[in-house]
C-alpha atoms as a PDB file:
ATOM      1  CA  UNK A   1      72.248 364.328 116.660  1.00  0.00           C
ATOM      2  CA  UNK A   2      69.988 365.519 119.144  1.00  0.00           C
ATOM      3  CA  UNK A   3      68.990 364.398 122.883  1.00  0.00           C
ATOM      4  CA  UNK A   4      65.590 362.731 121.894  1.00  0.00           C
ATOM      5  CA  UNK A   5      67.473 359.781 119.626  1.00  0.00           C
ATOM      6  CA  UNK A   6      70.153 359.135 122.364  1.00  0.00           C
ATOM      7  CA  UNK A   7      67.242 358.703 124.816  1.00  0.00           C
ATOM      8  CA  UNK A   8      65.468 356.055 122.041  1.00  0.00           C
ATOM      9  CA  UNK A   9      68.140 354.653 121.571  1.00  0.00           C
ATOM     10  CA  UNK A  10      69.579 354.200 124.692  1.00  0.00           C
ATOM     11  CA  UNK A  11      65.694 352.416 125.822  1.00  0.00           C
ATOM     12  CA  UNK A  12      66.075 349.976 122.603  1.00  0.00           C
ATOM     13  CA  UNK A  13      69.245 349.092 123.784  1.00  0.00           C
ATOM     14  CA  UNK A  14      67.774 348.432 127.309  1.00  0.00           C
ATOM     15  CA  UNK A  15      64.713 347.177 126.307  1.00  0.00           C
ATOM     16  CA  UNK A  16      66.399 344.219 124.415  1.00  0.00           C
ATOM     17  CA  UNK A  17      68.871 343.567 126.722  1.00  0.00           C
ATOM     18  CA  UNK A  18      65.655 343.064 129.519  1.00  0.00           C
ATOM     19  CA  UNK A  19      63.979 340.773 126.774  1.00  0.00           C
ATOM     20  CA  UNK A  20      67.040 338.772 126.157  1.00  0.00           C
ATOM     21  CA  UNK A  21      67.288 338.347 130.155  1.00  0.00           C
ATOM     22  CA  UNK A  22      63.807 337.514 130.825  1.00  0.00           C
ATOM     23  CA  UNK A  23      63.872 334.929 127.724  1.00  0.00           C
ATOM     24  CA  UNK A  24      67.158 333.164 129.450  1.00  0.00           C
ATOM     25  CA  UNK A  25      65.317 333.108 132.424  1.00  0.00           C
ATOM     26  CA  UNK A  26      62.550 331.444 131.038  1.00  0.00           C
ATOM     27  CA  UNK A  27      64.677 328.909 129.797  1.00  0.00           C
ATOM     28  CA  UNK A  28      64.352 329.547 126.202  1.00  0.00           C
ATOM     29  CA  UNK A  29      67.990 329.181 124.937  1.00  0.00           C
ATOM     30  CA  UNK A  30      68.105 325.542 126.944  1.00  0.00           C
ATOM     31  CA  UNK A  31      66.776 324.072 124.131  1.00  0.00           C
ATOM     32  CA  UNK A  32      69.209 324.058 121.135  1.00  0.00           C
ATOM     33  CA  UNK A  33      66.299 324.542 118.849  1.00  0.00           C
ATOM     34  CA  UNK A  34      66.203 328.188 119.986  1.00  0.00           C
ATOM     35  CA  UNK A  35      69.920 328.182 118.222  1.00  0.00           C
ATOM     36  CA  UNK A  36      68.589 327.179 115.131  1.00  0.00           C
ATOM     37  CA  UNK A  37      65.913 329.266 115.633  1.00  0.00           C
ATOM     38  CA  UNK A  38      67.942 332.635 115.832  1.00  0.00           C
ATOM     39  CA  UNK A  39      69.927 332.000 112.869  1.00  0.00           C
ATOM     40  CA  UNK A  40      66.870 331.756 110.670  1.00  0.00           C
ATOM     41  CA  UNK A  41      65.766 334.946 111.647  1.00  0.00           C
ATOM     42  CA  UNK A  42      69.002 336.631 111.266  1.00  0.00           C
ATOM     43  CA  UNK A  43      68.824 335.069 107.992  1.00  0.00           C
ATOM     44  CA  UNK A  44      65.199 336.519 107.472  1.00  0.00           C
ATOM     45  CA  UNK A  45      66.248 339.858 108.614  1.00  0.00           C
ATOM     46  CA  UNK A  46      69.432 339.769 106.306  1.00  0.00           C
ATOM     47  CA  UNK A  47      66.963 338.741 103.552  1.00  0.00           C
ATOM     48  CA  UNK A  48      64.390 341.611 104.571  1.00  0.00           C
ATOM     49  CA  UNK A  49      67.585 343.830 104.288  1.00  0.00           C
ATOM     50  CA  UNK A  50      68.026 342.902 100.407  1.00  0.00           C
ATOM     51  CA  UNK A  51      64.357 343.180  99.298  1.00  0.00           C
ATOM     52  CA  UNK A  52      64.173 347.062 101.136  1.00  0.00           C
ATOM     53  CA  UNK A  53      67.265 347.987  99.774  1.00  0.00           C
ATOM     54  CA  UNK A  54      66.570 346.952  96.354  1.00  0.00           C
ATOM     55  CA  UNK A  55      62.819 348.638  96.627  1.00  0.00           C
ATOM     56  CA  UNK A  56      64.349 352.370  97.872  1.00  0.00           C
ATOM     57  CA  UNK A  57      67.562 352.402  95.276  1.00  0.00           C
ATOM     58  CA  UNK A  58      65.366 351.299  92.412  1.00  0.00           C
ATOM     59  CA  UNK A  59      61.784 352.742  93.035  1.00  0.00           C
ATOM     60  CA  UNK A  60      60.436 356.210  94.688  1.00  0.00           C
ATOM     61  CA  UNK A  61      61.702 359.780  94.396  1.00  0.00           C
ATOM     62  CA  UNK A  62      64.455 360.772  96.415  1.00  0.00           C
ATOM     63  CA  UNK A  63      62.508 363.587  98.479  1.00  0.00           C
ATOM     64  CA  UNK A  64      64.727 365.699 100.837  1.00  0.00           C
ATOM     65  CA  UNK A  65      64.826 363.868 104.323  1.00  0.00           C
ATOM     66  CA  UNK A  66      62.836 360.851 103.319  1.00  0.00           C
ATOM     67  CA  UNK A  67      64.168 356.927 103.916  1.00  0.00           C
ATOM     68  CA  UNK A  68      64.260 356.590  99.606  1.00  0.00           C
ATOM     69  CA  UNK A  69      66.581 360.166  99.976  1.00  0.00           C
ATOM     70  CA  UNK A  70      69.020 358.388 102.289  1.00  0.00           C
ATOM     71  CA  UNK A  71      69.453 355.704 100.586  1.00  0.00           C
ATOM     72  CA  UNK A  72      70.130 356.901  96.808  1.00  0.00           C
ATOM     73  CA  UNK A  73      72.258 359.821  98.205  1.00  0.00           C
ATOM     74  CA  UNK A  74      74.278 357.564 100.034  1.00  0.00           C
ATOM     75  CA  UNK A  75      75.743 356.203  96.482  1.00  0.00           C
ATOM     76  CA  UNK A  76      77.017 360.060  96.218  1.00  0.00           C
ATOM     77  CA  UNK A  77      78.542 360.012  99.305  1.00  0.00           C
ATOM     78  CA  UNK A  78      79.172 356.504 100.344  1.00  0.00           C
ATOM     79  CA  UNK A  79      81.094 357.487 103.235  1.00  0.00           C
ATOM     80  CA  UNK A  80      78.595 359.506 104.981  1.00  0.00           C
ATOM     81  CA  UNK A  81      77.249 357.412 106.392  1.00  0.00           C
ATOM     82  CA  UNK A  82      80.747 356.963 108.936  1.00  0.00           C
ATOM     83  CA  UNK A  83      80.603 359.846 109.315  1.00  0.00           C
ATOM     84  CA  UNK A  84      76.980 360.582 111.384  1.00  0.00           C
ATOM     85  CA  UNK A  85      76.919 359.487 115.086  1.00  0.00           C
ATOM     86  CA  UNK A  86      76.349 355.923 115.421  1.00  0.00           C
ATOM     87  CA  UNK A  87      72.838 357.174 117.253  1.00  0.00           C
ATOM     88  CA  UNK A  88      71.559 358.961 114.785  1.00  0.00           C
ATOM     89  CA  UNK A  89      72.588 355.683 112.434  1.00  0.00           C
ATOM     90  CA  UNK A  90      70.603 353.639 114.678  1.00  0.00           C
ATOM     91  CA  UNK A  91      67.651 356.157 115.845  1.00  0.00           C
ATOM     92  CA  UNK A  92      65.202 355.611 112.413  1.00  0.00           C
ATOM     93  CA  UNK A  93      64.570 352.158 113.076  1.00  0.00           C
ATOM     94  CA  UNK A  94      64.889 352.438 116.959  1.00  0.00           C
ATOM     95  CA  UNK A  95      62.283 354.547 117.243  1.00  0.00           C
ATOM     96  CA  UNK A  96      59.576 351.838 115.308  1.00  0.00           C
ATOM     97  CA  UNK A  97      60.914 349.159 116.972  1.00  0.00           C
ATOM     98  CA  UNK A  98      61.113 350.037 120.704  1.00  0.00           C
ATOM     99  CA  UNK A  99      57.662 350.476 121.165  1.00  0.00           C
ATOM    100  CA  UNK A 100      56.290 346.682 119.419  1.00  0.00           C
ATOM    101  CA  UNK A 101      59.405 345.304 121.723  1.00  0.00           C
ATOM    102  CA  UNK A 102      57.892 346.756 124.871  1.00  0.00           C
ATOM    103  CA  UNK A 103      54.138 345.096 124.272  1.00  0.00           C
ATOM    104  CA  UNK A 104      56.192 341.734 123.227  1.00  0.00           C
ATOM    105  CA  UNK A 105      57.536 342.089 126.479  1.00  0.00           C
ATOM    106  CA  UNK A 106      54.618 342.885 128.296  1.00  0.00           C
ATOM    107  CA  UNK A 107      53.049 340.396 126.836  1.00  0.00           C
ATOM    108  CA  UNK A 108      55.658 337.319 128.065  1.00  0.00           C
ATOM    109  CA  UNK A 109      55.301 338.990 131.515  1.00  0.00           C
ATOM    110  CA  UNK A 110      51.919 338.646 131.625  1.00  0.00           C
ATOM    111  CA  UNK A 111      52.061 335.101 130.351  1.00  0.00           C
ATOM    112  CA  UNK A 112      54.881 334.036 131.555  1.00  0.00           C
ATOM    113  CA  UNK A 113      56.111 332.049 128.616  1.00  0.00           C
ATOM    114  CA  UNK A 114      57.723 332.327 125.380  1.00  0.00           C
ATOM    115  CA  UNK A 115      57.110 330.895 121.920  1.00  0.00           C
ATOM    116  CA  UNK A 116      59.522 330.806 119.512  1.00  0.00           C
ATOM    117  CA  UNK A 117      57.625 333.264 117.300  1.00  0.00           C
ATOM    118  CA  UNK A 118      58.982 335.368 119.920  1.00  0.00           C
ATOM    119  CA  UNK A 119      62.465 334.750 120.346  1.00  0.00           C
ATOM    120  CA  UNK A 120      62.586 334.864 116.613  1.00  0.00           C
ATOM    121  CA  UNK A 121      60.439 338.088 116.400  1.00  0.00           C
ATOM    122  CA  UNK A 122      62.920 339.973 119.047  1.00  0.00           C
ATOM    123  CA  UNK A 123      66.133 338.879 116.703  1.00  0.00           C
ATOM    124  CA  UNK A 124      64.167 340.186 114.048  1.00  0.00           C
ATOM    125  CA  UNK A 125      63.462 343.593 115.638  1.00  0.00           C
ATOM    126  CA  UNK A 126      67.274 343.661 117.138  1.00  0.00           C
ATOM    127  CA  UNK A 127      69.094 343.307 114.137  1.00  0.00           C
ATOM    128  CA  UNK A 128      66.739 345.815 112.239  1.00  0.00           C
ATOM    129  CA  UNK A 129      67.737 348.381 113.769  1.00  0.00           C
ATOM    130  CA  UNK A 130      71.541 346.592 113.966  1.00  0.00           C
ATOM    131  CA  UNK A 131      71.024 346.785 110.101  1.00  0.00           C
ATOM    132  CA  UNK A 132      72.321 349.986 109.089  1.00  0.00           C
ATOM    133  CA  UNK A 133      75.003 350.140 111.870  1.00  0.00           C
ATOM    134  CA  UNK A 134      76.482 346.639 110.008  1.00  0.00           C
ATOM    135  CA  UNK A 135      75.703 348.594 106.848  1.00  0.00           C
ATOM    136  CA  UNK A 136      78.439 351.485 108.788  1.00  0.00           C
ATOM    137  CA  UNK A 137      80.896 348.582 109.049  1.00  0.00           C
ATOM    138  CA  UNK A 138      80.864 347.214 105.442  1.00  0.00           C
ATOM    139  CA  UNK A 139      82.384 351.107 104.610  1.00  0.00           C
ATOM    140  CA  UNK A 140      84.368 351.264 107.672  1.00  0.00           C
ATOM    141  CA  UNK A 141      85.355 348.397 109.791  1.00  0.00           C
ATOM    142  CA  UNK A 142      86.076 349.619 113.500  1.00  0.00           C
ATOM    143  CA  UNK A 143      88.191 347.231 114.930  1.00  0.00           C
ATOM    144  CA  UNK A 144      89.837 343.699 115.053  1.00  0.00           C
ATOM    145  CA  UNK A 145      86.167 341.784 116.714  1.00  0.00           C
ATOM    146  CA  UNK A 146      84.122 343.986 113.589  1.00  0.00           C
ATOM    147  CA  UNK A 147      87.154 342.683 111.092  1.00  0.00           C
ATOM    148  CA  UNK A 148      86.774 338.946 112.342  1.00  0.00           C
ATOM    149  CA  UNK A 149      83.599 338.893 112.217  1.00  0.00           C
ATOM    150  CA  UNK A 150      83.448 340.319 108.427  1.00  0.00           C
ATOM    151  CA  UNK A 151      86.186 337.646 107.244  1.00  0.00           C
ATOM    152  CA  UNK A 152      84.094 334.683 108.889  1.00  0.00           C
ATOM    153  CA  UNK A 153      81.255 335.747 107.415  1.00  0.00           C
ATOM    154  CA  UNK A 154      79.299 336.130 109.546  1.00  0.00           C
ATOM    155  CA  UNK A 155      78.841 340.168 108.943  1.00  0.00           C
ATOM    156  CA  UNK A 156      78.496 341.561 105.312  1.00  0.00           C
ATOM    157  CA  UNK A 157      81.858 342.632 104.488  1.00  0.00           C
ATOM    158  CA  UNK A 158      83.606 345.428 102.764  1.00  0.00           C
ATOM    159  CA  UNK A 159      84.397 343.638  99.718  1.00  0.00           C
ATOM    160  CA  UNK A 160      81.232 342.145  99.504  1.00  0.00           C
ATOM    161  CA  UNK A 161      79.364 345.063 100.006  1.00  0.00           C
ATOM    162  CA  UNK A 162      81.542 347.999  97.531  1.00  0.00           C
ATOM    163  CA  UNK A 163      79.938 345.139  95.023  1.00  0.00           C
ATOM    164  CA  UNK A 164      76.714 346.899  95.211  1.00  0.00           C
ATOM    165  CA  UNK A 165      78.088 350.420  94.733  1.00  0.00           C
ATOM    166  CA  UNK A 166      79.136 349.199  90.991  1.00  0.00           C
ATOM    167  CA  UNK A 167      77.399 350.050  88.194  1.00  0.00           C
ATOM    168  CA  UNK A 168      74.485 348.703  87.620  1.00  0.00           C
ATOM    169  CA  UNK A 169      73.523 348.492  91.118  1.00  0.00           C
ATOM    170  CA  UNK A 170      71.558 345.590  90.428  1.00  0.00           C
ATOM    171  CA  UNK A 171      73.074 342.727  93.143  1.00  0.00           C
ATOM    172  CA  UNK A 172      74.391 342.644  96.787  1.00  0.00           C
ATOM    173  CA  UNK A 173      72.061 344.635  98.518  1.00  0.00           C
ATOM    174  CA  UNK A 174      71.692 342.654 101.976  1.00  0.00           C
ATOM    175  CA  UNK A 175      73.676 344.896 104.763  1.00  0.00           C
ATOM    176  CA  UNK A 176      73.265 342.836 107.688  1.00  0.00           C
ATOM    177  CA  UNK A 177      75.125 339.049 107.653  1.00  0.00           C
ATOM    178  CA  UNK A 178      75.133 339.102 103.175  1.00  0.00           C
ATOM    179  CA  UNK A 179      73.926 335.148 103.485  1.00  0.00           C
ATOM    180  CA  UNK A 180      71.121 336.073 101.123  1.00  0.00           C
ATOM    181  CA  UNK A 181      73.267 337.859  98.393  1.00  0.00           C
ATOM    182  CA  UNK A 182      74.926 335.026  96.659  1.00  0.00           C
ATOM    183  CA  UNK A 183      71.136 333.183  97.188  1.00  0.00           C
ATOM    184  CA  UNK A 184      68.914 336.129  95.594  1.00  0.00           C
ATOM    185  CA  UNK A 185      71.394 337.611  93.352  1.00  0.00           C
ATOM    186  CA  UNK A 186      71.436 333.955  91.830  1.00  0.00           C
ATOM    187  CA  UNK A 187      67.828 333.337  91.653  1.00  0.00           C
ATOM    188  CA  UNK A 188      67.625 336.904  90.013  1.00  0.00           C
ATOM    189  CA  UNK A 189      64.866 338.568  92.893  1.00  0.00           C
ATOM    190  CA  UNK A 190      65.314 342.052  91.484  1.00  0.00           C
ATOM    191  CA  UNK A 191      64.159 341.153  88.231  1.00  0.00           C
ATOM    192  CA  UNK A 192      61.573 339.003  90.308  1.00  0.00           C
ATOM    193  CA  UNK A 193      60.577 342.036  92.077  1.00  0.00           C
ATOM    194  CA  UNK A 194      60.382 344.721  89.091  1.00  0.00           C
ATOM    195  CA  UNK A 195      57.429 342.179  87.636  1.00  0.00           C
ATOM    196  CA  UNK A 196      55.575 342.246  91.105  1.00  0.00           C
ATOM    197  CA  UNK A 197      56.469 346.289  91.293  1.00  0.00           C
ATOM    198  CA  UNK A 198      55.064 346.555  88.025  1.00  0.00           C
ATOM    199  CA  UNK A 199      51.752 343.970  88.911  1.00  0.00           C
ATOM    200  CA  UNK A 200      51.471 346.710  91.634  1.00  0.00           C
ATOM    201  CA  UNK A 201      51.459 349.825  88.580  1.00  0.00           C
ATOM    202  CA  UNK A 202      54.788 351.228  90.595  1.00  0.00           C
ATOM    203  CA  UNK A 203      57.347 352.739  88.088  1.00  0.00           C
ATOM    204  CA  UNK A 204      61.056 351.786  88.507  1.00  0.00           C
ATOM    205  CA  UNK A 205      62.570 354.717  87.961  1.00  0.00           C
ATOM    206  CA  UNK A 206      66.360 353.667  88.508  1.00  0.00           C
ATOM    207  CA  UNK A 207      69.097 354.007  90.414  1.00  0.00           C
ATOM    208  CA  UNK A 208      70.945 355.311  87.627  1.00  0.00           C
ATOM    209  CA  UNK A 209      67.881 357.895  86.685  1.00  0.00           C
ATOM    210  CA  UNK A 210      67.377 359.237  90.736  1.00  0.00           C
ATOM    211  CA  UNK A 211      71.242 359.750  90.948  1.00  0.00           C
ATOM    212  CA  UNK A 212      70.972 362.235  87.897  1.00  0.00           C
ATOM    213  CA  UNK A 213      68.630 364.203  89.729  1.00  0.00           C
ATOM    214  CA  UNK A 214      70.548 364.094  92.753  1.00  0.00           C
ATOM    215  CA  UNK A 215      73.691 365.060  91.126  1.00  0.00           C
ATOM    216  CA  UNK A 216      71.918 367.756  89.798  1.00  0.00           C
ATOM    217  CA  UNK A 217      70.575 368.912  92.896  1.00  0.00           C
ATOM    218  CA  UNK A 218      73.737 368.808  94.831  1.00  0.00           C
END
């Protein structure tokens, strides 16, 4: 971990917190439509959560240091991911999403209102980068509030989740809330998504196939 991500992260963390004040004080959660309208988008970004997922176990190479890398080593090692500082779990997507967050914000200063595009657009943004840290819990639960949560379903849990470590890696790929999994895995959206991939002339090389090379690597 180094100082630079601590200092991103730390001003995400900030950052949102501000938004989420200034939106109260505009009076956005008065209406319980704003309810409704967060759980839709933590439903979008659990659903946004499958579809990546699927698209960096299945497709790409896994290069040294790149997102695809992370993501098909991490069914080597699934527990390496407990193992980094929380930080540097949280820093990749901090780092893209801090800065859109700040001109959202400047922009509902300026304004002085708030649709709810963007009440729905900061849950999005919050619980992207939240997704990997609820990805950390599904291996390693830290406590009793993590552990509730997980049983009422209302994170992905650890049961759910050591699903999509089984061969042949083809279902339960959400990592945030897991609402989508029983919804895509039933409508069959990887299969869905290897015609589009292949519409789009990308090869799907495998899960199976990039852990070979990985293996052979390591």
């Amino acid at each position: 971990m180094y100082w630079w991500q601590a200092i991103v992260v730390l001003a995400w963390a900030m950052l949102s917190l501000v938004f989420a004040w200034v939106l109260w004080a505009l009076e956005t959660f008065s209406d319980p439509v704003a309810w409704g309208v967060v759980i839709v988008a933590v439903f979008v970004a659990d659903a946004g959560s499958y579809v990546f997922h699927y698209v960096v176990d299945h497709y790409g190479r896994p290069r040294p240091g790149g997102v695809v890398h992370a993501f098909q080593r991490h069914h080597l090692i699934p527990d390496g991911i407990v193992q980094k500082p929380v930080v540097e779990v949280l820093y990749p997507a901090a780092r893209i999403v801090t800065p859109l967050e700040a001109l959202l914000l400047l922009g509902v200063s300026v304004r002085g209102e708030a649709g709810w595009w963007v009440l729905a657009l900061l849950v999005l943004s919050v619980f992207w980068v939240l997704a990997q840290l609820c990805h950390r819990w599904s291996h390693r639960p830290p406590g009793r509030l993590v552990r509730g949560l997980q049983a009422a379903g209302i994170l992905v849990s650890p049961s759910a989740h050591q699903r999509h470590h089984e061969a042949p890696y083809d279902s339960h790929f959400a990592v945030i809330t897991g609402w989508s999994n029983p919804l895509f895995d039933g409508f069959g959206l990887p299969r869905r998504l290897d015609r589009l991939m292949q519409c789009l002339g990308l090869e799907k090389r495998g899960l199976v196939r990039n852990l070979r090379e990985l293996e052979a690597r390591e």
